[in-house]
Every structure is written in structure tokens, then in C-alpha cells.
PDB file of N, CA and C in Angstrom:
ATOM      1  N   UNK A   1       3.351  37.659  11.269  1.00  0.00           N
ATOM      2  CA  UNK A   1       2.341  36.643  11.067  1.00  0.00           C
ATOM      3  C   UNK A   1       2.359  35.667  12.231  1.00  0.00           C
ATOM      4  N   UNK A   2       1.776  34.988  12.069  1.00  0.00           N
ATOM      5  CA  UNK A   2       1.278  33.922  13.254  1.00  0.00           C
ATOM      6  C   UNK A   2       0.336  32.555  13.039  1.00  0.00           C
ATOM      7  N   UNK A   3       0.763  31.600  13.435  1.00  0.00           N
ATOM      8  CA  UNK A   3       0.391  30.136  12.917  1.00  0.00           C
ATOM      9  C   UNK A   3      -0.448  29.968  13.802  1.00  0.00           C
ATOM     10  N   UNK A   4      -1.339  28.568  13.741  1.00  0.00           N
ATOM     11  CA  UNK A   4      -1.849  27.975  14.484  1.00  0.00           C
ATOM     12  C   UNK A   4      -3.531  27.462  14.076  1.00  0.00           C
ATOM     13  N   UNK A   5      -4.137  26.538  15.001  1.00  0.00           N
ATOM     14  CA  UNK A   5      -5.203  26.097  14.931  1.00  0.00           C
ATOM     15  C   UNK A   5      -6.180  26.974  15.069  1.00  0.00           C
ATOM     16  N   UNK A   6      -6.967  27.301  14.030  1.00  0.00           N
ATOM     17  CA  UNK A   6      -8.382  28.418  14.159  1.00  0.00           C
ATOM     18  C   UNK A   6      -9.121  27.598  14.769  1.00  0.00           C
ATOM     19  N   UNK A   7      -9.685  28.158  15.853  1.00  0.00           N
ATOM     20  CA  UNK A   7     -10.589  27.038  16.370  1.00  0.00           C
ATOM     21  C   UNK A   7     -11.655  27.667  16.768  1.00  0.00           C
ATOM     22  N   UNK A   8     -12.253  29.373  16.847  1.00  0.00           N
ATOM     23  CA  UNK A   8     -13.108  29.940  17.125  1.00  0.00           C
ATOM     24  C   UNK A   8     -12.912  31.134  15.871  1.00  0.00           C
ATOM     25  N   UNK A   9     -14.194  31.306  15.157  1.00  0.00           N
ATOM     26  CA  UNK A   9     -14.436  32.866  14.631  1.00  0.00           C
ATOM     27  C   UNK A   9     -16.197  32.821  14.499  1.00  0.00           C
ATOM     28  N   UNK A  10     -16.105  34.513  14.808  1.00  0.00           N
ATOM     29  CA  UNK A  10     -17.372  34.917  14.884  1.00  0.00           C
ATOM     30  C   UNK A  10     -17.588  36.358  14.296  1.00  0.00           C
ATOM     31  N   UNK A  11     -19.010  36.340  14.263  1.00  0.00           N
ATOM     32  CA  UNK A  11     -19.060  38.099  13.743  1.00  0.00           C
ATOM     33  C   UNK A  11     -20.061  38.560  15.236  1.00  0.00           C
ATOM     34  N   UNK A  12     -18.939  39.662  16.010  1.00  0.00           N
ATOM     35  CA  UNK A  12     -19.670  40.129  17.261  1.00  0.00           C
ATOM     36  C   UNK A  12     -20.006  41.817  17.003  1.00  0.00           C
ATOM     37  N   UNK A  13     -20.724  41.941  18.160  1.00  0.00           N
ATOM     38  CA  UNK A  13     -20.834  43.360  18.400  1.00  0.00           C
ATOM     39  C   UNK A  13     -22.702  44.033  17.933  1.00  0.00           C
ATOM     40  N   UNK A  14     -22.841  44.834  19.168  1.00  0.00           N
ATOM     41  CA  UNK A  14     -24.260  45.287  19.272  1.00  0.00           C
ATOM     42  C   UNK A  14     -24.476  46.332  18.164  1.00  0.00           C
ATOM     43  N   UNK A  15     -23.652  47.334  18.245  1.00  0.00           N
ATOM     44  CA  UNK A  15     -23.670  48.643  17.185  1.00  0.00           C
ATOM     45  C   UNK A  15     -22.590  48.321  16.213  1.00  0.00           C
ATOM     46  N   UNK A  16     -21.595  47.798  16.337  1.00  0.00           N
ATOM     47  CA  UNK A  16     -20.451  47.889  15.596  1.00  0.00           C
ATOM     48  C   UNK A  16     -20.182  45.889  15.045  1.00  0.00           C
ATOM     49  N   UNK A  17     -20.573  45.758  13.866  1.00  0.00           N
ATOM     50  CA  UNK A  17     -20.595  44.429  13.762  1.00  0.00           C
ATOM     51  C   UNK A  17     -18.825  44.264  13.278  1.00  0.00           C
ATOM     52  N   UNK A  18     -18.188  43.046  13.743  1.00  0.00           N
ATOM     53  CA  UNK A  18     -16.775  42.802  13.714  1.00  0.00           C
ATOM     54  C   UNK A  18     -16.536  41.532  13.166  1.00  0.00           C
ATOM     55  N   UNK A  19     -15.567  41.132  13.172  1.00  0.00           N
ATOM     56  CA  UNK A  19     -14.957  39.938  12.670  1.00  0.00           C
ATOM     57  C   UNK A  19     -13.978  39.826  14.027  1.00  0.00           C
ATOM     58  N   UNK A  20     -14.403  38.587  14.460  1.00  0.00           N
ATOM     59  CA  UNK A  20     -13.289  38.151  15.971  1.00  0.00           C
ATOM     60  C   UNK A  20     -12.868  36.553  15.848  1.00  0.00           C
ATOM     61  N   UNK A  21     -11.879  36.492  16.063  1.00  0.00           N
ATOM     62  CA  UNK A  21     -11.680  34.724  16.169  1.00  0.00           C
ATOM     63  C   UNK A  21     -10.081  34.408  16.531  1.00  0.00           C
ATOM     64  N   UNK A  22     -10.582  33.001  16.982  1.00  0.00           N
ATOM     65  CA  UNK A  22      -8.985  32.693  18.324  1.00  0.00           C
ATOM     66  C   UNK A  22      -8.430  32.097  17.338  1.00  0.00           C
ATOM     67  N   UNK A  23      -6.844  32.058  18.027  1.00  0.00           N
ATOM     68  CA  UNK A  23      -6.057  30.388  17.023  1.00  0.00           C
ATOM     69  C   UNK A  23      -5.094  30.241  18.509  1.00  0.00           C
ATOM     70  N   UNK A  24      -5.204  28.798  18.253  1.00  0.00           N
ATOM     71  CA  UNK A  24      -4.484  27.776  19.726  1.00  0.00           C
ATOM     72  C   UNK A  24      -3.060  27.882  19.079  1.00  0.00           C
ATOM     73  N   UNK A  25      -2.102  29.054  19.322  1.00  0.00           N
ATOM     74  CA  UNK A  25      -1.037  29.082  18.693  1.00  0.00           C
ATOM     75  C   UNK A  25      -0.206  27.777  18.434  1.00  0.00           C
ATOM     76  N   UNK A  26       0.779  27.734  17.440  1.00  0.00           N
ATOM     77  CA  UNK A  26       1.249  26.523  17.055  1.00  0.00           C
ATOM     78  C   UNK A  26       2.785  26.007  18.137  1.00  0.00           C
ATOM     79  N   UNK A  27       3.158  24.754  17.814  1.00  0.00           N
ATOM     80  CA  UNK A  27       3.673  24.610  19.268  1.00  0.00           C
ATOM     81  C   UNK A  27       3.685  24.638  20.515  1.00  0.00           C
ATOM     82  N   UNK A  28       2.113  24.856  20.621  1.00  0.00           N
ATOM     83  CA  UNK A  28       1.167  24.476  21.997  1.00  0.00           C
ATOM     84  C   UNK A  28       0.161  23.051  21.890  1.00  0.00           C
ATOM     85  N   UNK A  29       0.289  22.665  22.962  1.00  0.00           N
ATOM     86  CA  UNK A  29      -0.195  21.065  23.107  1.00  0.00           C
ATOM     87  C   UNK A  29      -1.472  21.568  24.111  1.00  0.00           C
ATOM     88  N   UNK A  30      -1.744  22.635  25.270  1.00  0.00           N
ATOM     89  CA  UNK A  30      -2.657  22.771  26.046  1.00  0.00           C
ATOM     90  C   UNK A  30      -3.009  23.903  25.826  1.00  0.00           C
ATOM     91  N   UNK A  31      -4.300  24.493  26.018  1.00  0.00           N
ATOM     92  CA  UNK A  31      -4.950  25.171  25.542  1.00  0.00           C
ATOM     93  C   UNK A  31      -5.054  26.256  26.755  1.00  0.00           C
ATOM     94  N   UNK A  32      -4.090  27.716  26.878  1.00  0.00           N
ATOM     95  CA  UNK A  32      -3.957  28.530  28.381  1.00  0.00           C
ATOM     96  C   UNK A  32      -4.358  29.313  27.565  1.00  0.00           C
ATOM     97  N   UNK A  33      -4.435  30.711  28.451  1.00  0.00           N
ATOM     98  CA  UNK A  33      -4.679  31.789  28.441  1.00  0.00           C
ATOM     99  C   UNK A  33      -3.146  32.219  27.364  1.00  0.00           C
ATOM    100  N   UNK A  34      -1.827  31.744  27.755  1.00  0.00           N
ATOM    101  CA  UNK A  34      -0.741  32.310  26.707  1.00  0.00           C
ATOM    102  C   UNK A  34      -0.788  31.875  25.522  1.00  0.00           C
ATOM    103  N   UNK A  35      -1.489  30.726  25.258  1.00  0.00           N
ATOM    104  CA  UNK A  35      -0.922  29.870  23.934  1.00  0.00           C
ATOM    105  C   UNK A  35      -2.330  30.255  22.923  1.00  0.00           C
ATOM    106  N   UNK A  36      -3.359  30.886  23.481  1.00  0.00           N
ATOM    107  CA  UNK A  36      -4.480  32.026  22.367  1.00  0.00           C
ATOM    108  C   UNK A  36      -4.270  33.057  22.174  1.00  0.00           C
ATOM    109  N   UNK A  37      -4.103  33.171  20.975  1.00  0.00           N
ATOM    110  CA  UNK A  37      -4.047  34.508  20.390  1.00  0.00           C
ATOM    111  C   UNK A  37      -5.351  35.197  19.800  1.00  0.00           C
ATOM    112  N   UNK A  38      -5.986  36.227  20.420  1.00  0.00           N
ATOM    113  CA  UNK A  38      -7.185  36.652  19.488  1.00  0.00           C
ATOM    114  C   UNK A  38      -6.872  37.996  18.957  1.00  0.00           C
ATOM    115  N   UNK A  39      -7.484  37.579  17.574  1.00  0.00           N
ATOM    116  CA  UNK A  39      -7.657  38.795  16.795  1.00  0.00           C
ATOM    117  C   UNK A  39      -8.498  39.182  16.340  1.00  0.00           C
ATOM    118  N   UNK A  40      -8.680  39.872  15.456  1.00  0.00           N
ATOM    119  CA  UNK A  40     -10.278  40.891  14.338  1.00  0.00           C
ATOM    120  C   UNK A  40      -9.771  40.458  12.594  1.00  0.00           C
ATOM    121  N   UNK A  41     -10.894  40.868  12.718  1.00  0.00           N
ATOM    122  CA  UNK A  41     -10.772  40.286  10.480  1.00  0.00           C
ATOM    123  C   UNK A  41     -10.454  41.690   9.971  1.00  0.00           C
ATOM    124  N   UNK A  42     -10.361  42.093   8.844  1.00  0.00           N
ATOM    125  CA  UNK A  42     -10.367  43.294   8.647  1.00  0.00           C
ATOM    126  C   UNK A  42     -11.805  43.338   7.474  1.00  0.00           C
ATOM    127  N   UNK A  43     -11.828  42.553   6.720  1.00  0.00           N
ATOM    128  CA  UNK A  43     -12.914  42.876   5.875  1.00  0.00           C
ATOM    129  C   UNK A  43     -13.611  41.864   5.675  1.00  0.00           C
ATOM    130  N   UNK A  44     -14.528  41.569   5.061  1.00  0.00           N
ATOM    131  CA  UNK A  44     -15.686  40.245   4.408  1.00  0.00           C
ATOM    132  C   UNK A  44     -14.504  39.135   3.641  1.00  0.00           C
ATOM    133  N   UNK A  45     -14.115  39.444   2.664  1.00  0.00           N
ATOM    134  CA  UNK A  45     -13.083  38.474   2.223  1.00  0.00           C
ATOM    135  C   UNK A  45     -12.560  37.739   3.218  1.00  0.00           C
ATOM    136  N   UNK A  46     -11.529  38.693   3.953  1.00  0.00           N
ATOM    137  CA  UNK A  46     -11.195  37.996   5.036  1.00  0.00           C
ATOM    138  C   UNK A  46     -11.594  36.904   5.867  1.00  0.00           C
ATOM    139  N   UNK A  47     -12.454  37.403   6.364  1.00  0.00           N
ATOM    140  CA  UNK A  47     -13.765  36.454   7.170  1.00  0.00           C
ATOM    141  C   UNK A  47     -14.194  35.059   6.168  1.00  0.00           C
ATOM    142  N   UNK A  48     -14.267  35.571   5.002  1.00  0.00           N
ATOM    143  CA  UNK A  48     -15.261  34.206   4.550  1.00  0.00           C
ATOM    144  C   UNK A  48     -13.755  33.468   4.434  1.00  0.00           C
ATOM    145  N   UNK A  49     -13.032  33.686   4.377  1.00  0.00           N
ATOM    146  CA  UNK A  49     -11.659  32.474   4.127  1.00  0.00           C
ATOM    147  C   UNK A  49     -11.232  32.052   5.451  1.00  0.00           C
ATOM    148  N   UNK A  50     -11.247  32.746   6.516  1.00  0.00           N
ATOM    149  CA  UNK A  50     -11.035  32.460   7.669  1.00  0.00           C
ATOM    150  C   UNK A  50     -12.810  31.117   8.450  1.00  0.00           C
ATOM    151  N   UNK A  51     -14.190  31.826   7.356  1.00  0.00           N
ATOM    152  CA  UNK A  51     -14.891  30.881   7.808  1.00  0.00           C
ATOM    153  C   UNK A  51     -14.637  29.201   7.201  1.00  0.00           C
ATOM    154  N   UNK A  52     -13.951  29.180   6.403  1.00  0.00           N
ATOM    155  CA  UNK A  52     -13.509  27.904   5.111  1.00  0.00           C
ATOM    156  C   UNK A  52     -12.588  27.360   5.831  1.00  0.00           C
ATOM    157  N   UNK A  53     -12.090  28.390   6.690  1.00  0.00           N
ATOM    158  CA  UNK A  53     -10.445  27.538   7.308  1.00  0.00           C
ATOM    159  C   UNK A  53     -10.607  27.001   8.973  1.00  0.00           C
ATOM    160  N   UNK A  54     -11.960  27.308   9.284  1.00  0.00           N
ATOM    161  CA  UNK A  54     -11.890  26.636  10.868  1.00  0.00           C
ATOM    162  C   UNK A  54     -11.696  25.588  11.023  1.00  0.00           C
ATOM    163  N   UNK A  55     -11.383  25.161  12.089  1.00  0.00           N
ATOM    164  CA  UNK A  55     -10.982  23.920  12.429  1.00  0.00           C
ATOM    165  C   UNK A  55      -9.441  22.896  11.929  1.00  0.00           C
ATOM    166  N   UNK A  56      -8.909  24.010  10.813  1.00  0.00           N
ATOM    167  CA  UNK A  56      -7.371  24.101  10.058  1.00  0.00           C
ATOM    168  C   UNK A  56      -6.861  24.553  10.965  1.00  0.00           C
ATOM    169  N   UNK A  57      -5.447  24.278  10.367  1.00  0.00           N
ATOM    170  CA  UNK A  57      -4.248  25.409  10.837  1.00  0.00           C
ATOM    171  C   UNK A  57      -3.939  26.206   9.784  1.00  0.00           C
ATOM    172  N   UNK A  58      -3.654  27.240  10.147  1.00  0.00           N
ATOM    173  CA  UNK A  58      -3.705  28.877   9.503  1.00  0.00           C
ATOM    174  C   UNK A  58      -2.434  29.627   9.649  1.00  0.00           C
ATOM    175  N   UNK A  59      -1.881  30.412   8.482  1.00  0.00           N
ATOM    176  CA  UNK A  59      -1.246  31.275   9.174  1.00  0.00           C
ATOM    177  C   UNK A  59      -2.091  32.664   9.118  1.00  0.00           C
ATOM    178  N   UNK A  60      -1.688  33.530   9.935  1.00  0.00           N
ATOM    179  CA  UNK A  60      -2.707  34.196   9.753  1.00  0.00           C
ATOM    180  C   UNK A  60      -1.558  35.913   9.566  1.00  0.00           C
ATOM    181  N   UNK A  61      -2.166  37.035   8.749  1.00  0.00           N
ATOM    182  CA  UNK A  61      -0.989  38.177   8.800  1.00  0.00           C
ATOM    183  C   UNK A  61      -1.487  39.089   8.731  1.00  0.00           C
ATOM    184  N   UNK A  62      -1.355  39.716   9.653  1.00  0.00           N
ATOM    185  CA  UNK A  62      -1.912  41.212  10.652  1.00  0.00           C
ATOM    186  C   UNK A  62      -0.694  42.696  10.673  1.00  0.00           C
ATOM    187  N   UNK A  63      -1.611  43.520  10.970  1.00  0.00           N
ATOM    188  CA  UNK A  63      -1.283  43.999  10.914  1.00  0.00           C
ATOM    189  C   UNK A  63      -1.526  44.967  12.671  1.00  0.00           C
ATOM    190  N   UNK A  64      -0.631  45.452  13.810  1.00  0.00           N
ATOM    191  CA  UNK A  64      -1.083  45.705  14.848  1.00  0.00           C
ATOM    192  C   UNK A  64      -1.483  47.049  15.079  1.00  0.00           C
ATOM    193  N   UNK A  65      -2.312  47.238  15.282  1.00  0.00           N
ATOM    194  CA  UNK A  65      -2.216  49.176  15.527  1.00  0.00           C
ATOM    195  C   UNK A  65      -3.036  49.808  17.199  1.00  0.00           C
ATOM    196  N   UNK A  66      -2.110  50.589  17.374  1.00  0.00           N
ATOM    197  CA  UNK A  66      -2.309  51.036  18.604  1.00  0.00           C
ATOM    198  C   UNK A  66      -3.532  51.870  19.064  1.00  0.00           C
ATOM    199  N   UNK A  67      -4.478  51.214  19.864  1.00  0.00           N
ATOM    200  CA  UNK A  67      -5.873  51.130  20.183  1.00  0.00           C
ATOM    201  C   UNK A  67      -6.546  51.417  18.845  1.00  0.00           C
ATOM    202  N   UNK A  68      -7.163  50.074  18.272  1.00  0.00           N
ATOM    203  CA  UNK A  68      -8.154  49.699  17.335  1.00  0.00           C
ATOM    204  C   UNK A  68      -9.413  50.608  18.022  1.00  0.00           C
ATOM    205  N   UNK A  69     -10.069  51.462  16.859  1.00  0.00           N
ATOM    206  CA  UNK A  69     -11.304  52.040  16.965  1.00  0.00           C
ATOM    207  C   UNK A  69     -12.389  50.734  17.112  1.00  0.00           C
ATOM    208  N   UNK A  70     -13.601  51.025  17.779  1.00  0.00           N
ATOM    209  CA  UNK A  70     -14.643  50.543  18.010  1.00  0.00           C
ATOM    210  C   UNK A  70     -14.761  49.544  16.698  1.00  0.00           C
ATOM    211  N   UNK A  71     -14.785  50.176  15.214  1.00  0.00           N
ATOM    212  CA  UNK A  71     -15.531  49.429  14.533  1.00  0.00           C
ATOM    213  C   UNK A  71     -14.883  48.460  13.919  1.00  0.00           C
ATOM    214  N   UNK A  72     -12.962  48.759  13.982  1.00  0.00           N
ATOM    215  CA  UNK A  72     -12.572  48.043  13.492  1.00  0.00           C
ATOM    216  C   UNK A  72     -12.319  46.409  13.962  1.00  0.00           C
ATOM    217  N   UNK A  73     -12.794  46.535  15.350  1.00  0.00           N
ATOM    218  CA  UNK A  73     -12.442  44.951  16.221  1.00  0.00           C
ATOM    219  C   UNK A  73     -12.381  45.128  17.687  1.00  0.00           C
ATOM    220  N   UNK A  74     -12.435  44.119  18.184  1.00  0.00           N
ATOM    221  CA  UNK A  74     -12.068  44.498  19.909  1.00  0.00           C
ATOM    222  C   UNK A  74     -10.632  44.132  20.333  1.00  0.00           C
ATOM    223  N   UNK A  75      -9.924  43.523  18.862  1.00  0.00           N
ATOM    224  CA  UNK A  75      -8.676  43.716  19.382  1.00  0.00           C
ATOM    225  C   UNK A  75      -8.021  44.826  18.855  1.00  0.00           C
ATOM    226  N   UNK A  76      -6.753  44.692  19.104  1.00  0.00           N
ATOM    227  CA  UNK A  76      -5.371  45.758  18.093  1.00  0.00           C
ATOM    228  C   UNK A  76      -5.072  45.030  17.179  1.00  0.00           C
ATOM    229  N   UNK A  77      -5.328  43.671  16.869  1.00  0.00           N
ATOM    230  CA  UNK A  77      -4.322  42.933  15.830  1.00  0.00           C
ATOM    231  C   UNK A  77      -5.801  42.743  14.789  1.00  0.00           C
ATOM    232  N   UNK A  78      -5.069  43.022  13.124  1.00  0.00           N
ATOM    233  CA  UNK A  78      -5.820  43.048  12.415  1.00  0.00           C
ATOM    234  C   UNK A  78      -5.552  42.501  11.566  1.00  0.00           C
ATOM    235  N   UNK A  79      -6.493  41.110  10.725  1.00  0.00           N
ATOM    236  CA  UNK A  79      -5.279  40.385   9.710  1.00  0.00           C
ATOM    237  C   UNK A  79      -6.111  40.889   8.568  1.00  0.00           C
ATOM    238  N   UNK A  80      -5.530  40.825   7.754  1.00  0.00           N
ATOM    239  CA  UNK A  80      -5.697  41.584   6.157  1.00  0.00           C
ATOM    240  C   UNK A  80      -5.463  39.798   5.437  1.00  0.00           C
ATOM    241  N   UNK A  81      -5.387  38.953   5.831  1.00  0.00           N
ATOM    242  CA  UNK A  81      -4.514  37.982   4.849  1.00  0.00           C
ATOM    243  C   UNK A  81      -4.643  36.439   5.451  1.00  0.00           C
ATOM    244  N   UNK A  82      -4.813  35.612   5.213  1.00  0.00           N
ATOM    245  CA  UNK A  82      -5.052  34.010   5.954  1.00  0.00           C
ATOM    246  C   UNK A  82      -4.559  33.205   4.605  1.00  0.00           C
ATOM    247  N   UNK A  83      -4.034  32.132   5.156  1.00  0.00           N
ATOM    248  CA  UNK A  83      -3.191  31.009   4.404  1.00  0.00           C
ATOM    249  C   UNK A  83      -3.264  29.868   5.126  1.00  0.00           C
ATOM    250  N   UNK A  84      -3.862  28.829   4.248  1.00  0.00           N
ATOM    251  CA  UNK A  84      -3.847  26.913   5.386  1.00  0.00           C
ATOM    252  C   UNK A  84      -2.372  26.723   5.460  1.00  0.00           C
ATOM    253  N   UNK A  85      -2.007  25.631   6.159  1.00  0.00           N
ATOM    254  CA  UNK A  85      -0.668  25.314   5.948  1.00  0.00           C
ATOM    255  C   UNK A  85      -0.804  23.884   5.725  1.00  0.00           C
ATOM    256  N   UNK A  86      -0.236  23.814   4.712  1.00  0.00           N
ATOM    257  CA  UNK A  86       0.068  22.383   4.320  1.00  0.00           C
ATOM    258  C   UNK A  86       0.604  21.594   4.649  1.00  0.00           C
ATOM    259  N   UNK A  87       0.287  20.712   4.598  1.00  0.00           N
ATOM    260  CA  UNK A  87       1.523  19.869   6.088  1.00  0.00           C
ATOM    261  C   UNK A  87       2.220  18.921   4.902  1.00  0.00           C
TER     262      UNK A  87
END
């Protein structure tokens, strides 16, 4: 799993519609190329809790698999699961 500020999700893709969205990993103060992590949604559920949680911090729990097909995302990392964190 993996924490942090959701701060981008979207639904992309011309033929293959996806679930994509960043988080400014946690224990980062500046916003690089190392400290984003992007991933893919895996289903509608997913997505609509991940759309409820932008602008939160999230944990988020994936699952990685080696080269994601077209439809499933444009990344490898796939979360099945999202949780706010309560501070």
C-alpha cells in the first residue's frame, strides 16, 4: 500500500476508457518527479471513492502486475481498495 495526498484523478483514454490518478507521496514536502506516484483504478467503485477522496490523504492498496494490458490502465499498479487517513 501507499499513502499520500490524492491530488489528481481522471477517467482517460481514446478506445480504452481507464481510471488514472497521482498521490504526492507522504513524507514529501515538494512536489518531484520521485515523490508521485501514479496509478490506475481497477473498477467504478473504486474510482467513485477515490473521486470523494481528492484533495485528502489516502492510503491507497494495489496490486502490481507486470505490463498492465491496454484496458486495464496505463500503469502496472492497480488499486482494488482506498482508505482516508485520519489524522
Amino acid at each position: 500500500n501507499r499513502a499520500g495526498l490524492l491530488y489528481k484523478f481522471s477517467n482517460k483514454g481514446y478506445v480504452f476508457k481507464t481510471y488514472e490518478g497521482e498521490l504526492q507521496l507522504a513524507g514529501t514536502d515538494m512536489m518531484t518527479q520521485l515523490s508521485v506516484w501514479s496509478f490506475s483504478a481497477s473498477d467504478a467503485a473504486v474510482a467513485d471513492q477515490l473521486r470523494l477522496n481528492e484533495g485528502k490523504v489516502v492510503t491507497c492498496y494495489y496490486h502490481e502486475l507486470v505490463d498492465a494490458f491496454p484496458w486495464q490502465g496505463e500503469t502496472d499498479y492497480l488499486v482494488y481498495k482506498v482508505e482516508p487517513v485520519s489524522k
